[in-house]
N, C-alpha and C. Protein backbone atom coordinates (compact mmCIF):
# COMPACT_ATOMS: atom_id res chain seq x y z
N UNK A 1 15.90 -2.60 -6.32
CA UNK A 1 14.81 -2.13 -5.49
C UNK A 1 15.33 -1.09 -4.51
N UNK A 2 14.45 -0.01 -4.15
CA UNK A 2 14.70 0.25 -3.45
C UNK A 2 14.27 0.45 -1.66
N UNK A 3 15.07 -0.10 -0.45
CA UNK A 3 14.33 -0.44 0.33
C UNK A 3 14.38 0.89 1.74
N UNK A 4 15.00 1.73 1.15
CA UNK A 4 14.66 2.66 2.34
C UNK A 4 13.39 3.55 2.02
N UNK A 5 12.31 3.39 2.73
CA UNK A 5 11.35 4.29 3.00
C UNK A 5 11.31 5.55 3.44
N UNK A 6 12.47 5.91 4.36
CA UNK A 6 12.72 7.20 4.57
C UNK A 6 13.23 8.17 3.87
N UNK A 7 12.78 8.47 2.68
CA UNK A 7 13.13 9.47 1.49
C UNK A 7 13.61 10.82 2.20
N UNK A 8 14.66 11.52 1.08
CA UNK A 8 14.93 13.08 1.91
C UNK A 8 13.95 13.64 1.61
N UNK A 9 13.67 15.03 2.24
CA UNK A 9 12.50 15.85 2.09
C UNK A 9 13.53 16.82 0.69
N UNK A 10 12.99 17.87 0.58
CA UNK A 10 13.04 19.07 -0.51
C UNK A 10 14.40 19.83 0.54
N UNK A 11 14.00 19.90 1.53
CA UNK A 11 15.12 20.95 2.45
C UNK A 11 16.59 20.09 3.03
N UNK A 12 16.73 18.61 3.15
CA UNK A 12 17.88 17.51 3.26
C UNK A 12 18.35 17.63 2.27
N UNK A 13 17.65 17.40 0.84
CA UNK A 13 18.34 17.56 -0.56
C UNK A 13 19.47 18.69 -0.68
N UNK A 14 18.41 19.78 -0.34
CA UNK A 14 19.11 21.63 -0.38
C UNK A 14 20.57 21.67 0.27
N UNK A 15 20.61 20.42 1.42
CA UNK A 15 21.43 20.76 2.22
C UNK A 15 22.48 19.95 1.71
N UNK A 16 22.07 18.89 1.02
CA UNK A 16 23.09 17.92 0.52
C UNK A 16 24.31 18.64 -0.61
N UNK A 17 23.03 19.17 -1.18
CA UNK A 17 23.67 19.59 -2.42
C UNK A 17 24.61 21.20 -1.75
N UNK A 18 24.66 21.42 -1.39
CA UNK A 18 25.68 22.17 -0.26
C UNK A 18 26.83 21.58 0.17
N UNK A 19 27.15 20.56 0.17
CA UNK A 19 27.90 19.71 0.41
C UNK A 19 28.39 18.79 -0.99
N UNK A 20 27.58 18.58 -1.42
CA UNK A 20 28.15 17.76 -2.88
C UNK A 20 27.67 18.35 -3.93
N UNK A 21 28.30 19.69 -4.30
CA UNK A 21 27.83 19.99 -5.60
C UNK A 21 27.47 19.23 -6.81
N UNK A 22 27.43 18.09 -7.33
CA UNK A 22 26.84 17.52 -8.58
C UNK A 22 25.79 16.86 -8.25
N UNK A 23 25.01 17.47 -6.69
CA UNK A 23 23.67 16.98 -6.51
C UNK A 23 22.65 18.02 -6.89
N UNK A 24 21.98 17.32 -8.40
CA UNK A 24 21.01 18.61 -8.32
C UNK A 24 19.24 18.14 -7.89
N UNK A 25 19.17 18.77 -6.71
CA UNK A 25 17.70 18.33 -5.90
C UNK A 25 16.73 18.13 -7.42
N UNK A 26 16.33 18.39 -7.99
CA UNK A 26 15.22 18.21 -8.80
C UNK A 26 15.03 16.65 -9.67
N UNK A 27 16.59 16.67 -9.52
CA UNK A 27 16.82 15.25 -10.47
C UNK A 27 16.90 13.90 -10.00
N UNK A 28 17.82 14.44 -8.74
CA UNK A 28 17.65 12.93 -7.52
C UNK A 28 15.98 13.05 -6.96
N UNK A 29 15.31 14.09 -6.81
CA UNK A 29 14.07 14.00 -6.42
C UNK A 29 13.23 12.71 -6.99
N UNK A 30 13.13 13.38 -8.11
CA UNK A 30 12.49 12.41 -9.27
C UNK A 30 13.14 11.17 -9.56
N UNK A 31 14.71 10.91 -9.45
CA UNK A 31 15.00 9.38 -9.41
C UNK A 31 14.57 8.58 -8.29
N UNK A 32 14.47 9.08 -6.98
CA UNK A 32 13.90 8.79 -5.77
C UNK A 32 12.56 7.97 -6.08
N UNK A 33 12.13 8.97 -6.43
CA UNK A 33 10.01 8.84 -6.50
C UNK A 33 10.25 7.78 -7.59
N UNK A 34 11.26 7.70 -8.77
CA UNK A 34 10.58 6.34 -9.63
C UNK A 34 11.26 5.39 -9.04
N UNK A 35 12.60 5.71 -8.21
CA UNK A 35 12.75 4.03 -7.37
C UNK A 35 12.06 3.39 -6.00
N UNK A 36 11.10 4.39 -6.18
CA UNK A 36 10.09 4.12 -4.84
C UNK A 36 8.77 3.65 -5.80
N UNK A 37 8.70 3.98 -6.08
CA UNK A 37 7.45 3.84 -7.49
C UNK A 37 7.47 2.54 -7.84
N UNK A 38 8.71 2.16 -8.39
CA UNK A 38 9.33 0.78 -8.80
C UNK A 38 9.01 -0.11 -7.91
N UNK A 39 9.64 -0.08 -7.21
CA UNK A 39 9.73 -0.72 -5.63
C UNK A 39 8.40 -1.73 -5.29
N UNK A 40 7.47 0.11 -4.85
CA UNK A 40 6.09 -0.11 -5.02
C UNK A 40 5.40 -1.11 -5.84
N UNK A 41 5.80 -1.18 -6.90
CA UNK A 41 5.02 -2.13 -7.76
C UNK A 41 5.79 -4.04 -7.63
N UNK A 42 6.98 -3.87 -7.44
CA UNK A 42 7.61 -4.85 -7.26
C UNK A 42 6.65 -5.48 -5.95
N UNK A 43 6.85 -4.94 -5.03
CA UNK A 43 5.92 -5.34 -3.84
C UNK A 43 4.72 -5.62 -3.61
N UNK A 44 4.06 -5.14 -4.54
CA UNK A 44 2.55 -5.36 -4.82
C UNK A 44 2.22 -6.56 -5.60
N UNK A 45 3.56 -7.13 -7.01
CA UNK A 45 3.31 -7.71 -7.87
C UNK A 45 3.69 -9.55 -6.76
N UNK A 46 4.56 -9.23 -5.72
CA UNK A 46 5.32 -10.20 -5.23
C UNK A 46 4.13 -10.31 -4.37
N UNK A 47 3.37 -9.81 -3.79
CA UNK A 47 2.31 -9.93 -2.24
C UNK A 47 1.12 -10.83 -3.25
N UNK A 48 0.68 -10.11 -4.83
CA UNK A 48 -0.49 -10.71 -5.18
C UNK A 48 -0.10 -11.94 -5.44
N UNK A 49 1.00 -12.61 -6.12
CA UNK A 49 1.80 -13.73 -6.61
C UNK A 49 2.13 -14.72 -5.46
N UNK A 50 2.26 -14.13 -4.09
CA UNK A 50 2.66 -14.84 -3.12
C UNK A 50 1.11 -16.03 -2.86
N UNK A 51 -0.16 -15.18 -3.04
CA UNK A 51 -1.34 -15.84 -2.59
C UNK A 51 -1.17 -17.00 -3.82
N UNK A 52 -0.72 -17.49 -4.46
CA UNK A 52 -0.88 -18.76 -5.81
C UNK A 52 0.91 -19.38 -5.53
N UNK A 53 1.45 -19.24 -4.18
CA UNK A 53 2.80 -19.63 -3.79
C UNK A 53 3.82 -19.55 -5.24
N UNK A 54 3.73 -18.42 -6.01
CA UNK A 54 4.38 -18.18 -6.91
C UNK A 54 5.43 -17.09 -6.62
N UNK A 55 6.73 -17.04 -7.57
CA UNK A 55 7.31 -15.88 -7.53
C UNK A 55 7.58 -15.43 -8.62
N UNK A 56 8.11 -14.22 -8.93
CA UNK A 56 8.16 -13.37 -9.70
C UNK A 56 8.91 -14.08 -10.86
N UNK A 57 9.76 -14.77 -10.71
CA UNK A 57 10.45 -15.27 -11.71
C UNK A 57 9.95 -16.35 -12.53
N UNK A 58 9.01 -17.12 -11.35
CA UNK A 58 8.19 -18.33 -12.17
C UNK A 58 7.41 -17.78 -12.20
N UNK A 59 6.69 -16.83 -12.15
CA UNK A 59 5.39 -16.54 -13.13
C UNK A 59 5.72 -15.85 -14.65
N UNK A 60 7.14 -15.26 -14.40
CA UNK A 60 7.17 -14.74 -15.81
C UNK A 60 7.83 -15.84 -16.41
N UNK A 61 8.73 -16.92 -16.19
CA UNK A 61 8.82 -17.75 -16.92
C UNK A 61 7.69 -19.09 -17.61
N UNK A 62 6.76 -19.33 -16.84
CA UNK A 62 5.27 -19.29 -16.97
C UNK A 62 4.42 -18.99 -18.31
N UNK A 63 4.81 -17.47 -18.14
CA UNK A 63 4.28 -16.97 -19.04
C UNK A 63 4.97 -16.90 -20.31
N UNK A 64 6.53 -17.22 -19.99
CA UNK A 64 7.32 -17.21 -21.77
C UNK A 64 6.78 -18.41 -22.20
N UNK A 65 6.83 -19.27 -21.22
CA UNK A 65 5.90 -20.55 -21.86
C UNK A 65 4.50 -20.80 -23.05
N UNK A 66 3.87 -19.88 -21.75
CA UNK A 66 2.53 -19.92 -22.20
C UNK A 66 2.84 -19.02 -23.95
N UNK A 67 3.72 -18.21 -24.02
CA UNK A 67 3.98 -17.66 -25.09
C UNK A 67 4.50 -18.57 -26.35
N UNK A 68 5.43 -19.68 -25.84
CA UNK A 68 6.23 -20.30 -26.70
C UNK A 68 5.56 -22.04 -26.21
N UNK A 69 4.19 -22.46 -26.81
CA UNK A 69 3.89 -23.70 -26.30
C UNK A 69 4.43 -24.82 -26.74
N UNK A 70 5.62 -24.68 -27.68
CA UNK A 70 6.15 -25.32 -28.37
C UNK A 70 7.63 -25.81 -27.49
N UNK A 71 7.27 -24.78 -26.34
CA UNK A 71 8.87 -25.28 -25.16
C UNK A 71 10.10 -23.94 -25.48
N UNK A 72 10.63 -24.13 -24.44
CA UNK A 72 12.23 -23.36 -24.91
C UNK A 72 12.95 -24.12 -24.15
N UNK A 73 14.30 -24.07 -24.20
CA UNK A 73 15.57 -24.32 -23.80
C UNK A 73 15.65 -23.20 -22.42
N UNK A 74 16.56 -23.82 -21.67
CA UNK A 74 16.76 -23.15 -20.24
C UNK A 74 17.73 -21.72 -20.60
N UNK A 75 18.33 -22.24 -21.39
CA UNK A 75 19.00 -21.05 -21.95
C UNK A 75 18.51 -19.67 -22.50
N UNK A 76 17.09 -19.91 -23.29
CA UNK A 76 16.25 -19.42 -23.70
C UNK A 76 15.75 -18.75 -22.94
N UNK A 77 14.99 -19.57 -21.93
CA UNK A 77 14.41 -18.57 -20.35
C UNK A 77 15.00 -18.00 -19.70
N UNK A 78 16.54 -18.53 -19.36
CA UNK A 78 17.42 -17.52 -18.48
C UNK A 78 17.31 -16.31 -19.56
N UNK A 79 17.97 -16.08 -20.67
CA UNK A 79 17.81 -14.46 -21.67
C UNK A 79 16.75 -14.18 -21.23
N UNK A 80 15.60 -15.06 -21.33
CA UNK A 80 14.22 -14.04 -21.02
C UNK A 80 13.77 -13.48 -19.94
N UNK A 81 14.50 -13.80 -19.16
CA UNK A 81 14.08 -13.50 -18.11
C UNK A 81 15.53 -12.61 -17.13
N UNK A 82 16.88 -12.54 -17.63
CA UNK A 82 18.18 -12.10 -17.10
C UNK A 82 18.38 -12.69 -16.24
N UNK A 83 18.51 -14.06 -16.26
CA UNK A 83 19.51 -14.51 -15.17
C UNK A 83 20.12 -15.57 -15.54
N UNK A 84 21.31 -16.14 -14.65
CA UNK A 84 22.42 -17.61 -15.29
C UNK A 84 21.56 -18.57 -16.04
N UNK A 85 22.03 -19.39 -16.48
CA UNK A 85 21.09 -20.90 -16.68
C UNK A 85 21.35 -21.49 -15.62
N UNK A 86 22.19 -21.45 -14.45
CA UNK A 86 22.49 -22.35 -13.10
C UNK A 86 21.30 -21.55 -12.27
N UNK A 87 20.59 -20.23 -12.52
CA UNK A 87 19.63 -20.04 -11.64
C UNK A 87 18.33 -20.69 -12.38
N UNK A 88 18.10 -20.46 -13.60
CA UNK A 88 17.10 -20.85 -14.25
C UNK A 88 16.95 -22.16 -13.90
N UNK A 89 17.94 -23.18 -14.15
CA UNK A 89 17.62 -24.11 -13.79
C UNK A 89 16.90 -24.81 -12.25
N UNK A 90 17.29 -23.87 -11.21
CA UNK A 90 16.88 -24.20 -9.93
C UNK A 90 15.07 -23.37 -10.18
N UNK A 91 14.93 -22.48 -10.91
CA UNK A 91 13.53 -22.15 -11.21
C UNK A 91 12.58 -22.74 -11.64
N UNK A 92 12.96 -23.92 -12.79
CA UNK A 92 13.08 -24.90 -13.07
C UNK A 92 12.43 -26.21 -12.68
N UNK A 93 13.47 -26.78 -11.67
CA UNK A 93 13.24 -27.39 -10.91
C UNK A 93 11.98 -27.32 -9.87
N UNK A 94 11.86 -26.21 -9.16
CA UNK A 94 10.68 -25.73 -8.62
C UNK A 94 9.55 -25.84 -9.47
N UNK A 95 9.21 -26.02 -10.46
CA UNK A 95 7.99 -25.36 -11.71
C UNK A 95 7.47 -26.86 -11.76
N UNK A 96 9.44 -27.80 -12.25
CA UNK A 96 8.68 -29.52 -12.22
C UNK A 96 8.10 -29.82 -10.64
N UNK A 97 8.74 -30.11 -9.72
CA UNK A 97 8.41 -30.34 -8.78
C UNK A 97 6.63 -30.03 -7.99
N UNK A 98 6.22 -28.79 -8.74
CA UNK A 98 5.22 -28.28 -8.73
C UNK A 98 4.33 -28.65 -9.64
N UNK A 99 4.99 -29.85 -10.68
CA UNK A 99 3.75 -30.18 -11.79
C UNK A 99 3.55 -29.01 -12.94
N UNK A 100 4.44 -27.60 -12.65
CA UNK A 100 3.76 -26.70 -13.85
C UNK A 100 4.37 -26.60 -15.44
N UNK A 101 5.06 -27.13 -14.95
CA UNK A 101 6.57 -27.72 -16.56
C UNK A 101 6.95 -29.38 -17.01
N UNK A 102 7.77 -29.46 -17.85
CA UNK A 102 8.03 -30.79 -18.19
C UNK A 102 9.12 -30.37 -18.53
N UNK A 103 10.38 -31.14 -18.23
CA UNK A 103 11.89 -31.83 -19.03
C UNK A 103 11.56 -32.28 -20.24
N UNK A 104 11.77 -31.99 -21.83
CA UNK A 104 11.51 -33.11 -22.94
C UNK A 104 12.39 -33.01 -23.44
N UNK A 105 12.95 -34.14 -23.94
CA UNK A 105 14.09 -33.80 -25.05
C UNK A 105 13.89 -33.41 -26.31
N UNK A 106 14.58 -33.09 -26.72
CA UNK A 106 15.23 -31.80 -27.70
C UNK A 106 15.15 -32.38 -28.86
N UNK A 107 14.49 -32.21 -30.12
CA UNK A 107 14.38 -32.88 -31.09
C UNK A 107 15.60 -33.36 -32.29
N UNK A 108 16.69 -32.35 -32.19
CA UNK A 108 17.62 -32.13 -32.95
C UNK A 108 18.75 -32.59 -31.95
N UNK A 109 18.97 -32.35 -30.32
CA UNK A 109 20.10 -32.48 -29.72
C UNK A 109 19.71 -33.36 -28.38
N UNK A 110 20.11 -34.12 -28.62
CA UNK A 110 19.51 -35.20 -27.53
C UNK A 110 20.24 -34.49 -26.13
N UNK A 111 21.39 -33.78 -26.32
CA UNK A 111 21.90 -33.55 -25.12
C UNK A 111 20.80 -32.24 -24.27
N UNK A 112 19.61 -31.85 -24.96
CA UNK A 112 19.56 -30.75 -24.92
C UNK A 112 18.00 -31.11 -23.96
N UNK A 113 17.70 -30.19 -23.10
CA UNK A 113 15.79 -30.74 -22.76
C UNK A 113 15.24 -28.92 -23.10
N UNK A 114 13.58 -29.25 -23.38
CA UNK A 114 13.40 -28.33 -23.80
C UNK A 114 11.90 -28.33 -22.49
N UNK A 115 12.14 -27.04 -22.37
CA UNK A 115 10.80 -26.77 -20.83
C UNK A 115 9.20 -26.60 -21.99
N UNK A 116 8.49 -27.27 -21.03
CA UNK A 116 7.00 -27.36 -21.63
C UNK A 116 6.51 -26.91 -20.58
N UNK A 117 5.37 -26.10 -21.08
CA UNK A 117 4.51 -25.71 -19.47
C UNK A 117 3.05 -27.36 -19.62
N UNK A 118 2.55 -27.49 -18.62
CA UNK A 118 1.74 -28.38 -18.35
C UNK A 118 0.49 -27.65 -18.23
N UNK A 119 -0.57 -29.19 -18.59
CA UNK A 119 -2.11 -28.69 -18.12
C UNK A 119 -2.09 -27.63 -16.96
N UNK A 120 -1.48 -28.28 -15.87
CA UNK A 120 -1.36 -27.30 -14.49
C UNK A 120 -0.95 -25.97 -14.72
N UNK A 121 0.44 -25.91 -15.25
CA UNK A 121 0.61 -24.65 -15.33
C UNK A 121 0.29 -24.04 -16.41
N UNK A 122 -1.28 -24.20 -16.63
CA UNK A 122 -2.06 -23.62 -17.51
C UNK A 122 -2.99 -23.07 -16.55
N UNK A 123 -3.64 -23.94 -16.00
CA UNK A 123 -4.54 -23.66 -15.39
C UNK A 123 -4.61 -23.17 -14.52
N UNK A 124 -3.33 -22.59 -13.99
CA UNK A 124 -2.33 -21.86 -12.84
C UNK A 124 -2.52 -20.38 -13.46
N UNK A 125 -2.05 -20.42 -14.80
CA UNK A 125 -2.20 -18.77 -15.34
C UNK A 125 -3.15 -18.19 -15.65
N UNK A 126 -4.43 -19.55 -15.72
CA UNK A 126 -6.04 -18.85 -16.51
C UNK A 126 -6.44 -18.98 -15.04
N UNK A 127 -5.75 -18.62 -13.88
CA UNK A 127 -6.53 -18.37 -12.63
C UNK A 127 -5.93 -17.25 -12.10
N UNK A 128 -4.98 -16.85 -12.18
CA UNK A 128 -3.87 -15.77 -12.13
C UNK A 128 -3.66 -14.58 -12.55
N UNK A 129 -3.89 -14.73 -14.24
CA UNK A 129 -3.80 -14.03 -15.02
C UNK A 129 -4.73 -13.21 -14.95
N UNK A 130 -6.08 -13.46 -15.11
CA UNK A 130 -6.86 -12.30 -15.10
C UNK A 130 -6.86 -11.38 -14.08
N UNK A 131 -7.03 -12.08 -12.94
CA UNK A 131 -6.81 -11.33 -11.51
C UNK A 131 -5.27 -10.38 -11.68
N UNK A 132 -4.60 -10.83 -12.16
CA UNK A 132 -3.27 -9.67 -12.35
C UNK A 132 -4.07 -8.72 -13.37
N UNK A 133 -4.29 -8.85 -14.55
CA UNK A 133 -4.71 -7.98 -15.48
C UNK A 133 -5.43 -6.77 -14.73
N UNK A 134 -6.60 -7.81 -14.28
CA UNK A 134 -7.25 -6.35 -13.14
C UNK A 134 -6.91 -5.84 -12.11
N UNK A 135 -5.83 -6.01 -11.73
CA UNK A 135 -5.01 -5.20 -10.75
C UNK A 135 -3.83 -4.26 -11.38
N UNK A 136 -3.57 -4.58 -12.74
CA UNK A 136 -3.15 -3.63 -13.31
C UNK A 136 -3.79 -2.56 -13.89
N UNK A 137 -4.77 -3.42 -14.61
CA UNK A 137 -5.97 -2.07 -14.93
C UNK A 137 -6.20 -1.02 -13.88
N UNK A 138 -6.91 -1.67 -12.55
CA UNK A 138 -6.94 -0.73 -11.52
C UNK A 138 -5.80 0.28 -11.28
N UNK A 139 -4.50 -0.26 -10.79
CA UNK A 139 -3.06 0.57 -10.85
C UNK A 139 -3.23 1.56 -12.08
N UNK A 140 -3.34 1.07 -13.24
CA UNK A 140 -3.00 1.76 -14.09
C UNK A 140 -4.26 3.59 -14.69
N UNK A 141 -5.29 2.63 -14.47
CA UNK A 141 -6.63 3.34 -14.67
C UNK A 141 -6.68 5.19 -14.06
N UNK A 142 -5.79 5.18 -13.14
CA UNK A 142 -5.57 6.75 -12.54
C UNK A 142 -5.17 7.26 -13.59
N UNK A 143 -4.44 7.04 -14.87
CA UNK A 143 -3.82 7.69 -15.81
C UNK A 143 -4.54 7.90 -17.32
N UNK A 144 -4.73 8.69 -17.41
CA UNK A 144 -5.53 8.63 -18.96
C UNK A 144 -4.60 8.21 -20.06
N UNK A 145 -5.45 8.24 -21.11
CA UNK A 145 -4.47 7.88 -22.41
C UNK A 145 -3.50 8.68 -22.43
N UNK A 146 -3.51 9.55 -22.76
CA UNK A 146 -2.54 10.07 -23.20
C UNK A 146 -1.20 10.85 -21.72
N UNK A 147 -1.43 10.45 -20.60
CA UNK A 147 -0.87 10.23 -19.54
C UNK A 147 0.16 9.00 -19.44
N UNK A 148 -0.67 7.90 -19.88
CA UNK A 148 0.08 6.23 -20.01
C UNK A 148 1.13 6.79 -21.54
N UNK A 149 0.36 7.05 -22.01
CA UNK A 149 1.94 7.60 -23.56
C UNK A 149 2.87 8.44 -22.81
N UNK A 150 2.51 9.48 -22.26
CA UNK A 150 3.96 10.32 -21.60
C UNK A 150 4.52 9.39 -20.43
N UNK A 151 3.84 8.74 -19.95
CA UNK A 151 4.67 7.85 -18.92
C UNK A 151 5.65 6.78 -19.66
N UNK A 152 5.09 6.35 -20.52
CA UNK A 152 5.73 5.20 -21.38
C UNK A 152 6.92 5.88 -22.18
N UNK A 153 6.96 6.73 -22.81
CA UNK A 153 7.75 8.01 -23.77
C UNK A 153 8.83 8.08 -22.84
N UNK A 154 8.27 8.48 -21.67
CA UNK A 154 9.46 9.00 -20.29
C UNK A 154 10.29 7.98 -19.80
N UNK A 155 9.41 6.83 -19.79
CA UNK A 155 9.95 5.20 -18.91
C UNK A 155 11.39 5.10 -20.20
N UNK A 156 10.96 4.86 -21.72
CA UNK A 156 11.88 4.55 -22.61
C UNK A 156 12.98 5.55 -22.63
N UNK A 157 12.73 6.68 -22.89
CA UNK A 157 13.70 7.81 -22.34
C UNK A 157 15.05 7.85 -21.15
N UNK A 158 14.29 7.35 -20.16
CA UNK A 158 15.28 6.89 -19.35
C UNK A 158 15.90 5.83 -19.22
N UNK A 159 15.28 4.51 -19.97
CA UNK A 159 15.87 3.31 -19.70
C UNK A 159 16.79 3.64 -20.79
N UNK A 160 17.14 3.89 -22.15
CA UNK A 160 18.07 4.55 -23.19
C UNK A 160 18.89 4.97 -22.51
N UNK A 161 18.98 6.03 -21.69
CA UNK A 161 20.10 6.62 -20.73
C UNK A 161 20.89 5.74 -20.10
N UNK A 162 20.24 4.62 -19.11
CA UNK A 162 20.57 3.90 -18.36
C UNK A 162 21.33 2.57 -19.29
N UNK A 163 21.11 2.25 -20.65
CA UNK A 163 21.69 1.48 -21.48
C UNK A 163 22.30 1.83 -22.38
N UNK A 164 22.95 3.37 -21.86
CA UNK A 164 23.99 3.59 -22.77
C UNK A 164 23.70 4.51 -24.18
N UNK A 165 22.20 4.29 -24.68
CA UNK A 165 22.16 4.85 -26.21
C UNK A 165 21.74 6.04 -25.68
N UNK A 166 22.07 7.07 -27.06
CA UNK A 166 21.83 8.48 -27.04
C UNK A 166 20.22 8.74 -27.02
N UNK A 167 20.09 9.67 -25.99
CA UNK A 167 18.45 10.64 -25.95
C UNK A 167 18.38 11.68 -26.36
């Protein structure tokens, strides 16, 4: 994230790059604006999520659920979500404690429990969910079709860069 609000202007850049030649203003400009952009949405997604005392991590693990009703392994959700299984598990914990998951064991490995989402945290996401949908629609709706394709084209473009494969 990024948390400074005080962005350089066009003429701080000019001056930077006067000083550190491999700054070229046009390019940090635009990395600026999408890590403010980012940001932006991070903050918006955490403020609407906060009103249902949810966070970002249990709602998307939530939702791998709601994807996989058959359960996953903690292991499973940490990949899905990038983080340890020692954090997942404290995510976890919060979700039972909250009634929105279940511990079951593992059909093949007794050593193993597999996460179930619950009635609750069903009825947690069919109250949630739509209200996110239409706040994305809204967010998103400034952009026409074929605006959301060059944004999307551009988003993959750069995340490729950022993971190494050729653009």
């Amino acid at each position: 994230m990024l948390d400074i609000v005080d962005l350089p202007d066009a003429e701080t850049l000019a001056t930077l790059a006067k000083r550190y030649p491999q700054l070229e203003p046009p390019l940090l400009q635009a990395w600026l604006d999408l890590m403010r952009t980012s940001t932006d949405c991070q903050h918006n997604l955490d403020r609407f999520l906060a009103e249902y005392n949810l966070s970002q991590r249990k709602f998307f693990v939530l939702i791998l659920l709601l994807r996989n009703p058959d359960g996953l392994l903690i292991s499973q959700l940490a990949k899905g979500t990038g983080v340890s299984c020692a954090t997942m598990t404290g995510v976890i914990d919060g979700l039972v404690k909250s009634r929105f998951v279940t511990r079951e064991p593992h059909a093949q490995d007794r050593r193993a429990l597999v996460v179930i989402i619950t009635a609750a945290g069903l009825e947690l996401l069919d109250n949630v969910l739509p209200q996110h949908y239409q706040r994305v629609n809204r967010i998103m709706s400034c952009l026409d079709a074929t605006e959301r394709e060059q944004l999307q084209s551009l988003l993959e473009k750069i995340s490729r860069r950022l993971t190494g494969d050729s653009v």
